[in-house]
PDB file of N, CA and C in Angstrom:
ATOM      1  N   UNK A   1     -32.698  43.433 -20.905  1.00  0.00           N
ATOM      2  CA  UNK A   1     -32.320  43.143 -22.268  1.00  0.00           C
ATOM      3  C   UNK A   1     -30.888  42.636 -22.265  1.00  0.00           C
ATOM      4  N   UNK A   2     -30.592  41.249 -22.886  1.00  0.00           N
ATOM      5  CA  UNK A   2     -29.044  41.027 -22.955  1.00  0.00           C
ATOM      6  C   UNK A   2     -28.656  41.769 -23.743  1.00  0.00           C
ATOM      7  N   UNK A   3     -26.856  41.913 -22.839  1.00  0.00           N
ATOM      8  CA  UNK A   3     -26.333  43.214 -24.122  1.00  0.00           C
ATOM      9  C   UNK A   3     -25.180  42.193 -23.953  1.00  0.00           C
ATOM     10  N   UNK A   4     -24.021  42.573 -25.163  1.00  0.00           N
ATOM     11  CA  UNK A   4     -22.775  42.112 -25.092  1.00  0.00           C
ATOM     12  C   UNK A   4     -21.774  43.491 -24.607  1.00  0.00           C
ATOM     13  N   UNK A   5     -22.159  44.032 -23.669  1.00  0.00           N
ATOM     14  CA  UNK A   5     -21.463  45.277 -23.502  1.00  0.00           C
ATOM     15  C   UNK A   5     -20.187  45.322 -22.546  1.00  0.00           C
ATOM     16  N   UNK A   6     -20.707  44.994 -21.427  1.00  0.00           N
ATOM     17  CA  UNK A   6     -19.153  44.080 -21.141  1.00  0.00           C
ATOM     18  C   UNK A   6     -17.911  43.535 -21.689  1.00  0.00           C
ATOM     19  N   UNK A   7     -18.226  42.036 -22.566  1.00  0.00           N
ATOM     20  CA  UNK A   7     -17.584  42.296 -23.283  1.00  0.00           C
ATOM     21  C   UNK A   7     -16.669  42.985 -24.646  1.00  0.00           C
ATOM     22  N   UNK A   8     -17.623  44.046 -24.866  1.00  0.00           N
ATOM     23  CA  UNK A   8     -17.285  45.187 -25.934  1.00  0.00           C
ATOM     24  C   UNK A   8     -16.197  46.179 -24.944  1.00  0.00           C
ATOM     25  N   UNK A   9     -16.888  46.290 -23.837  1.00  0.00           N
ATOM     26  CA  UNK A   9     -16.038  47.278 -23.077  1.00  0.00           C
ATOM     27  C   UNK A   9     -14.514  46.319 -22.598  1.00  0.00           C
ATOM     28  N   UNK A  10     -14.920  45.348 -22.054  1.00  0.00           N
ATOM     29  CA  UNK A  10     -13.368  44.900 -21.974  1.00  0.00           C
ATOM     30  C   UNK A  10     -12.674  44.522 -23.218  1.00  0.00           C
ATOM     31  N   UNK A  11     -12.741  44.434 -24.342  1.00  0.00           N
ATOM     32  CA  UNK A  11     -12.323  44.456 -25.059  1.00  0.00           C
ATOM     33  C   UNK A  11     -11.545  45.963 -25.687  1.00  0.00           C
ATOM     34  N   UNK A  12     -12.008  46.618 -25.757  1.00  0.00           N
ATOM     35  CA  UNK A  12     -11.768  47.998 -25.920  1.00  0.00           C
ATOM     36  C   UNK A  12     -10.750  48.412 -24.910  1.00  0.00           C
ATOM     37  N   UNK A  13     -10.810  47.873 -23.432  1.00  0.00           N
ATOM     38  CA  UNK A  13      -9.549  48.451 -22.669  1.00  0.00           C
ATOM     39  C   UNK A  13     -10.354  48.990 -21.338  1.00  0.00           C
ATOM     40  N   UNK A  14     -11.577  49.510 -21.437  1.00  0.00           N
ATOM     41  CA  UNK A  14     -11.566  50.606 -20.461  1.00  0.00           C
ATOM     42  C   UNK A  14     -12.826  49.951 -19.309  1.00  0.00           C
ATOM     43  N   UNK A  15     -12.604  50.705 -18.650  1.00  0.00           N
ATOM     44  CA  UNK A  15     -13.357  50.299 -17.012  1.00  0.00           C
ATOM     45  C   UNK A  15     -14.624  51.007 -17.177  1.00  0.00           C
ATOM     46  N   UNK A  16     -15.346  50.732 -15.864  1.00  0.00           N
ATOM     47  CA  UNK A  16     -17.057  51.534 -16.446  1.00  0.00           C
ATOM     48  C   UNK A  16     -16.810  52.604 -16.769  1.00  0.00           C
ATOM     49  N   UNK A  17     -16.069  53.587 -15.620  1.00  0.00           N
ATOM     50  CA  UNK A  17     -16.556  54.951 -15.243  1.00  0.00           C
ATOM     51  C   UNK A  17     -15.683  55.326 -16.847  1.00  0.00           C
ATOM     52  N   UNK A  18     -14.716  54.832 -17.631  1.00  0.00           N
ATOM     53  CA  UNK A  18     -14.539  55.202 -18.814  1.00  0.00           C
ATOM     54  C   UNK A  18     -15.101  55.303 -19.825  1.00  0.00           C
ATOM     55  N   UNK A  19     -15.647  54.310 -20.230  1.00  0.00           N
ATOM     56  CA  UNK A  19     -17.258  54.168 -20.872  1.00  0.00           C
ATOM     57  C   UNK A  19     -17.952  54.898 -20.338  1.00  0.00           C
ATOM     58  N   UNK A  20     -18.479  55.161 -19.174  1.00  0.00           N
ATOM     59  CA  UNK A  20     -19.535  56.027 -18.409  1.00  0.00           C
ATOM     60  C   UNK A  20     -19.043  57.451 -19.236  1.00  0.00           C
ATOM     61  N   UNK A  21     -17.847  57.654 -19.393  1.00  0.00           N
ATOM     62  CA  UNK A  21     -17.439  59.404 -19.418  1.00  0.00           C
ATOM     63  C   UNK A  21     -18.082  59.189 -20.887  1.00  0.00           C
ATOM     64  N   UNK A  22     -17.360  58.204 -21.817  1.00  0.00           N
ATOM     65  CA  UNK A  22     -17.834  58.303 -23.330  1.00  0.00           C
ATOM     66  C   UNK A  22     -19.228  58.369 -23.167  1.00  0.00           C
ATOM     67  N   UNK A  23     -19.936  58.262 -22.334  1.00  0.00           N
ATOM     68  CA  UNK A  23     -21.472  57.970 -23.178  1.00  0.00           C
ATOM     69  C   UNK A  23     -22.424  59.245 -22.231  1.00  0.00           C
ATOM     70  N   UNK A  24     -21.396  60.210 -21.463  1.00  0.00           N
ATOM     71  CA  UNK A  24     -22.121  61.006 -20.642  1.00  0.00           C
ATOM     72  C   UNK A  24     -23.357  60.503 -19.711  1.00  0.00           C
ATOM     73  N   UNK A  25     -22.612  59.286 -18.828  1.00  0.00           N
ATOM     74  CA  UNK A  25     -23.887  58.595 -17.969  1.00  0.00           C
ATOM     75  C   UNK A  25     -22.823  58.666 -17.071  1.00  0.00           C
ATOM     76  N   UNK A  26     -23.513  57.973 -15.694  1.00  0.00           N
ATOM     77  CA  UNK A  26     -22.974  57.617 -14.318  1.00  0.00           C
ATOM     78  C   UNK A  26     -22.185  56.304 -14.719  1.00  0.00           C
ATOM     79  N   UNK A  27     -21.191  55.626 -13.868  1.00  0.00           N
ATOM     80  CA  UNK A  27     -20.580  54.287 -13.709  1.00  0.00           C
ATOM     81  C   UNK A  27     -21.568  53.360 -13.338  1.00  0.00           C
ATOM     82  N   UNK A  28     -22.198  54.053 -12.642  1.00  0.00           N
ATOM     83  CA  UNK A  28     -23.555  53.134 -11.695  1.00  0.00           C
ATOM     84  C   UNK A  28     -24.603  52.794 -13.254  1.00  0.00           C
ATOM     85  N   UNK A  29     -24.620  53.539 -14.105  1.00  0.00           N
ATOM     86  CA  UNK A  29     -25.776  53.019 -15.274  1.00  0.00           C
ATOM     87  C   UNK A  29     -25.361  52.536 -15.894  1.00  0.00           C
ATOM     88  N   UNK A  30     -23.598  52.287 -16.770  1.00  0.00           N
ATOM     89  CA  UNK A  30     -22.977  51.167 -17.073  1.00  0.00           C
ATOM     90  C   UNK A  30     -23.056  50.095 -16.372  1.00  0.00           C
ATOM     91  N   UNK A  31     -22.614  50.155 -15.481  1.00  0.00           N
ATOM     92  CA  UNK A  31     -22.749  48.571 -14.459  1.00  0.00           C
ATOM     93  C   UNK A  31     -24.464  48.392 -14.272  1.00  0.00           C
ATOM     94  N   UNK A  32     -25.519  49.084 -14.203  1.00  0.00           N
ATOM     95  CA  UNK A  32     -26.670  48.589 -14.770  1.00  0.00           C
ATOM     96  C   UNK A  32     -27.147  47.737 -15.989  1.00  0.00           C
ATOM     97  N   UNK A  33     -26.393  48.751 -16.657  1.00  0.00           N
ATOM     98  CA  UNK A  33     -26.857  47.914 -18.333  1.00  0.00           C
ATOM     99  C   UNK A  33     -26.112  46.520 -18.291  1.00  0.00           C
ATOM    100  N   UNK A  34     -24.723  46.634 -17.973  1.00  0.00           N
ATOM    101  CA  UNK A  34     -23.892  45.444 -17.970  1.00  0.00           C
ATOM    102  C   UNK A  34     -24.682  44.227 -17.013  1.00  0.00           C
ATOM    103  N   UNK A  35     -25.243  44.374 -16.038  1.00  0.00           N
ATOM    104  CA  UNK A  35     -25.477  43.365 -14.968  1.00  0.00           C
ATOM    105  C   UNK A  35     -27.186  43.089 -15.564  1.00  0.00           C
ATOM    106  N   UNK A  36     -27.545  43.545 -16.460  1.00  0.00           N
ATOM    107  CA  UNK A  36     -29.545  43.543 -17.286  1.00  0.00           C
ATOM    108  C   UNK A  36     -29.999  44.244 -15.805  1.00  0.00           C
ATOM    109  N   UNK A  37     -30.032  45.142 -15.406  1.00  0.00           N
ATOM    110  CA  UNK A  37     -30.674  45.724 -14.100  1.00  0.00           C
ATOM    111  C   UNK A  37     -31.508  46.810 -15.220  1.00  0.00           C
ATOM    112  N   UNK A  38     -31.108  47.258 -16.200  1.00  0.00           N
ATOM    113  CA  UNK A  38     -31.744  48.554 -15.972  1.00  0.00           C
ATOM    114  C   UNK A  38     -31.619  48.008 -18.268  1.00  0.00           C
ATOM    115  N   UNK A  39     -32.555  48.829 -19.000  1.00  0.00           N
ATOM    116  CA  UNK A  39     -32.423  48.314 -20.261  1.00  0.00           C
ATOM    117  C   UNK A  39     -32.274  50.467 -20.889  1.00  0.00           C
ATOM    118  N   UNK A  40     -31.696  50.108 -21.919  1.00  0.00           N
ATOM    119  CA  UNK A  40     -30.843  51.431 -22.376  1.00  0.00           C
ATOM    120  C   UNK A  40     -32.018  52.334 -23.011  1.00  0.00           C
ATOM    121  N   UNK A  41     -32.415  53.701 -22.767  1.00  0.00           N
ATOM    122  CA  UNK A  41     -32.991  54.390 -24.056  1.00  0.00           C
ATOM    123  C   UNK A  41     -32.849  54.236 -25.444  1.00  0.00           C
ATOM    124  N   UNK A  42     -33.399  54.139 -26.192  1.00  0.00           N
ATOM    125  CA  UNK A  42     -33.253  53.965 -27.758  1.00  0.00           C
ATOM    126  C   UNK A  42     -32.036  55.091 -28.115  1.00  0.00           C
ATOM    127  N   UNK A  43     -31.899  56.572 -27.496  1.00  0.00           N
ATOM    128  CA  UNK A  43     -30.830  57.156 -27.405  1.00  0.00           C
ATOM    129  C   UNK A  43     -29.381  56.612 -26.948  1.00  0.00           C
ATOM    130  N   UNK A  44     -29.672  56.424 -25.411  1.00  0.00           N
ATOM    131  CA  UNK A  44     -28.603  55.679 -25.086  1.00  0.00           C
ATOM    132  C   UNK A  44     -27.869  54.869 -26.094  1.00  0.00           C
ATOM    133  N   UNK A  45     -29.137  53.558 -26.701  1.00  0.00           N
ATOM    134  CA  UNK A  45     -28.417  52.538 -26.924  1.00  0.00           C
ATOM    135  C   UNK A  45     -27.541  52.653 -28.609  1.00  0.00           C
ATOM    136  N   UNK A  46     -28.145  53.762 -29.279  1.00  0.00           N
ATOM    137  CA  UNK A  46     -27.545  54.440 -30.755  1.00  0.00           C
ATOM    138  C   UNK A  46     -26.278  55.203 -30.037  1.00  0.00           C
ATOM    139  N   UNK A  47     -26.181  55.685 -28.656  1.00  0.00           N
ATOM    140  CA  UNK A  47     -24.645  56.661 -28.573  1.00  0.00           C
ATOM    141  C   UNK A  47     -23.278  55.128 -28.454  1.00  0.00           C
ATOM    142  N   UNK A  48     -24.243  54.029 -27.162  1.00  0.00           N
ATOM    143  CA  UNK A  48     -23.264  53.249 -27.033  1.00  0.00           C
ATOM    144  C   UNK A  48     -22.781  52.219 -28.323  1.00  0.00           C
ATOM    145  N   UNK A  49     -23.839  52.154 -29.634  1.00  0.00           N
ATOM    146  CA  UNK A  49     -23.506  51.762 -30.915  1.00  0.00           C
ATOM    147  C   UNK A  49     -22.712  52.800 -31.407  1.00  0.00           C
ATOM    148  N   UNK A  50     -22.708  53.827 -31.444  1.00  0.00           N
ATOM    149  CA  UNK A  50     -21.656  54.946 -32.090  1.00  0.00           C
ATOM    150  C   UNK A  50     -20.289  54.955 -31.388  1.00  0.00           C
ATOM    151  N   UNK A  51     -19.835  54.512 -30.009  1.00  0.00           N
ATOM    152  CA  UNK A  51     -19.065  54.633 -29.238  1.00  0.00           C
ATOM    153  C   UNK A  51     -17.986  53.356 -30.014  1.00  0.00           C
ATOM    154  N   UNK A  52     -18.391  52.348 -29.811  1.00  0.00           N
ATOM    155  CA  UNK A  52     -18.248  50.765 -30.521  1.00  0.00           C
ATOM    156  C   UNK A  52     -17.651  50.681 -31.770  1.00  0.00           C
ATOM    157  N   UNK A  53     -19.001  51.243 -32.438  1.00  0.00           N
ATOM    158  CA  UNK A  53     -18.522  51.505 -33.782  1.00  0.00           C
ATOM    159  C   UNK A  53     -18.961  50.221 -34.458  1.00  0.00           C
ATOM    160  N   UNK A  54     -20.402  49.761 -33.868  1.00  0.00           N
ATOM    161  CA  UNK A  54     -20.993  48.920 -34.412  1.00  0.00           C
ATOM    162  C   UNK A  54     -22.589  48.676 -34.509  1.00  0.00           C
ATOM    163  N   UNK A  55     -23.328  48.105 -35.097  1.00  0.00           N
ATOM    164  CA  UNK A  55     -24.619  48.212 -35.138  1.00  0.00           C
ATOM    165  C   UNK A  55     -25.612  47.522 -33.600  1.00  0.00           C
ATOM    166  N   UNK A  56     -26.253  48.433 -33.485  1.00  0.00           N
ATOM    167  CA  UNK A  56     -27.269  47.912 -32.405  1.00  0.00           C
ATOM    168  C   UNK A  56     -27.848  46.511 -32.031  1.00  0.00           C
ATOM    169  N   UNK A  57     -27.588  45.950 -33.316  1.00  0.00           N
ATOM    170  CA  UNK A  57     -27.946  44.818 -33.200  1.00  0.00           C
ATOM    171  C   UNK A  57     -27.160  43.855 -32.604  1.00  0.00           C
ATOM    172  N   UNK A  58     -25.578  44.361 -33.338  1.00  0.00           N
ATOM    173  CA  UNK A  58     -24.763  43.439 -32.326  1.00  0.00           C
ATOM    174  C   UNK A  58     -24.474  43.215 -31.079  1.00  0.00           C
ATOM    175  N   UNK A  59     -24.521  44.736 -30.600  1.00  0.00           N
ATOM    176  CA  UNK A  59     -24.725  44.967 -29.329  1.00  0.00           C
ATOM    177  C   UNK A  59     -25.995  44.148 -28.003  1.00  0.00           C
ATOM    178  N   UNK A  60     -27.066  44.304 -29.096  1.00  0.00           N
ATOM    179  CA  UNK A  60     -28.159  43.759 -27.755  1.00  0.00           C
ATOM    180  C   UNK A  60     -28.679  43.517 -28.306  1.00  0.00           C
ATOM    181  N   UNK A  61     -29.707  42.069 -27.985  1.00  0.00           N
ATOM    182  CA  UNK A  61     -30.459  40.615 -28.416  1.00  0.00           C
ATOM    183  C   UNK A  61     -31.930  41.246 -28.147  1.00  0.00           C
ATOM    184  N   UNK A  62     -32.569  41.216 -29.552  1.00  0.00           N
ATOM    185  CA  UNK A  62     -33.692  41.390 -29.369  1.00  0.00           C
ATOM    186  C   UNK A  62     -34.606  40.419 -28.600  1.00  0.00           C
ATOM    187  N   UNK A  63     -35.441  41.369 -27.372  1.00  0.00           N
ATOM    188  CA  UNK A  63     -35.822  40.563 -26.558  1.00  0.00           C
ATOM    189  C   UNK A  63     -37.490  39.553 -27.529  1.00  0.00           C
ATOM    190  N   UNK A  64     -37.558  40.459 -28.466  1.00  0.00           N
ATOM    191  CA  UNK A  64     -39.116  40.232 -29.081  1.00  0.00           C
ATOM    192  C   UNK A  64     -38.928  39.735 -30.488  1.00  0.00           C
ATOM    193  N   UNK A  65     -38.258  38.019 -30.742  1.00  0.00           N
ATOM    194  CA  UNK A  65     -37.970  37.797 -32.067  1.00  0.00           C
ATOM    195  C   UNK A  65     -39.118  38.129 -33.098  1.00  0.00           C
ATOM    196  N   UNK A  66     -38.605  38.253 -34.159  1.00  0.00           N
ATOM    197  CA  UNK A  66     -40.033  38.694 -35.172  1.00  0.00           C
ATOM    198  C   UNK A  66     -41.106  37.232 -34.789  1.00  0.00           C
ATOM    199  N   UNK A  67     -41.947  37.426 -35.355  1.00  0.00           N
ATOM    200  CA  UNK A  67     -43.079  36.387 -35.404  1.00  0.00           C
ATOM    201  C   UNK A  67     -42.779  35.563 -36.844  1.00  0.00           C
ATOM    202  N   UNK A  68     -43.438  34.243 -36.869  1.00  0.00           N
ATOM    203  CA  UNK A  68     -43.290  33.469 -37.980  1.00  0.00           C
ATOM    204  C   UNK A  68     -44.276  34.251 -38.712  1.00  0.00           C
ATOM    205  N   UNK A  69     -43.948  34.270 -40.289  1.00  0.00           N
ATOM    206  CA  UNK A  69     -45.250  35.044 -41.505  1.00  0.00           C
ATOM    207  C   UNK A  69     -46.088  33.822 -41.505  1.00  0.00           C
ATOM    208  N   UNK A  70     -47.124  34.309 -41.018  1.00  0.00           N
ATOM    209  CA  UNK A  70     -48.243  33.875 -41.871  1.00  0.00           C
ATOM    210  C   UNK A  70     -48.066  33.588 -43.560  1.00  0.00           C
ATOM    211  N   UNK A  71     -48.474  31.977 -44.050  1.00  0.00           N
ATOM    212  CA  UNK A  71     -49.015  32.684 -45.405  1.00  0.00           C
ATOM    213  C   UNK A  71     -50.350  31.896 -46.168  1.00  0.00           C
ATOM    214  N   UNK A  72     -50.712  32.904 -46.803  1.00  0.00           N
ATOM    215  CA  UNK A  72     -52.431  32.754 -47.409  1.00  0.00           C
ATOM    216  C   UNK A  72     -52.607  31.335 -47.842  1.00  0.00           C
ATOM    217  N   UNK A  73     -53.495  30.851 -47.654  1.00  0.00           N
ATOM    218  CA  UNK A  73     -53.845  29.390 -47.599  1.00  0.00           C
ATOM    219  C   UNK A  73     -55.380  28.677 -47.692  1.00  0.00           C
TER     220      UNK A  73
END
């Protein structure tokens, strides 16, 4: 899943394992999420939106755009 997390985190200042401490994960699962190796729990990805201090959405690109509506015809 693309995330903009990287750049959220360098922006903010801090290195993985700093982020890693905020979000109670390993450095190794930041640099996962950051590199698309590994895609976040729905938990995860609401702590690293609370961390931010921004909505989920901004954070990471829905991989499954909605579908076009149908309409009655």
């Amino acid at each position: 899943m693309k995330n903009h997390l990287r750049v959220l985190r360098a922006e903010a200042g801090w290195t993985q394992a700093q982020l890693a401490e905020r979000l109670s994960v390993s450095r190794q699962a930041v640099n996962a999420l950051e590199v698309d190796k590994h895609d976040p729990s729905l938990d995860l990805a609401y702590r690293i939106s609370a961390v931010f201090g921004r909505p989920v959405e901004e954070i990471f690109e829905n991989p499954h755009p909605p579908a076009a509506r149908k309409t009655a015809g």
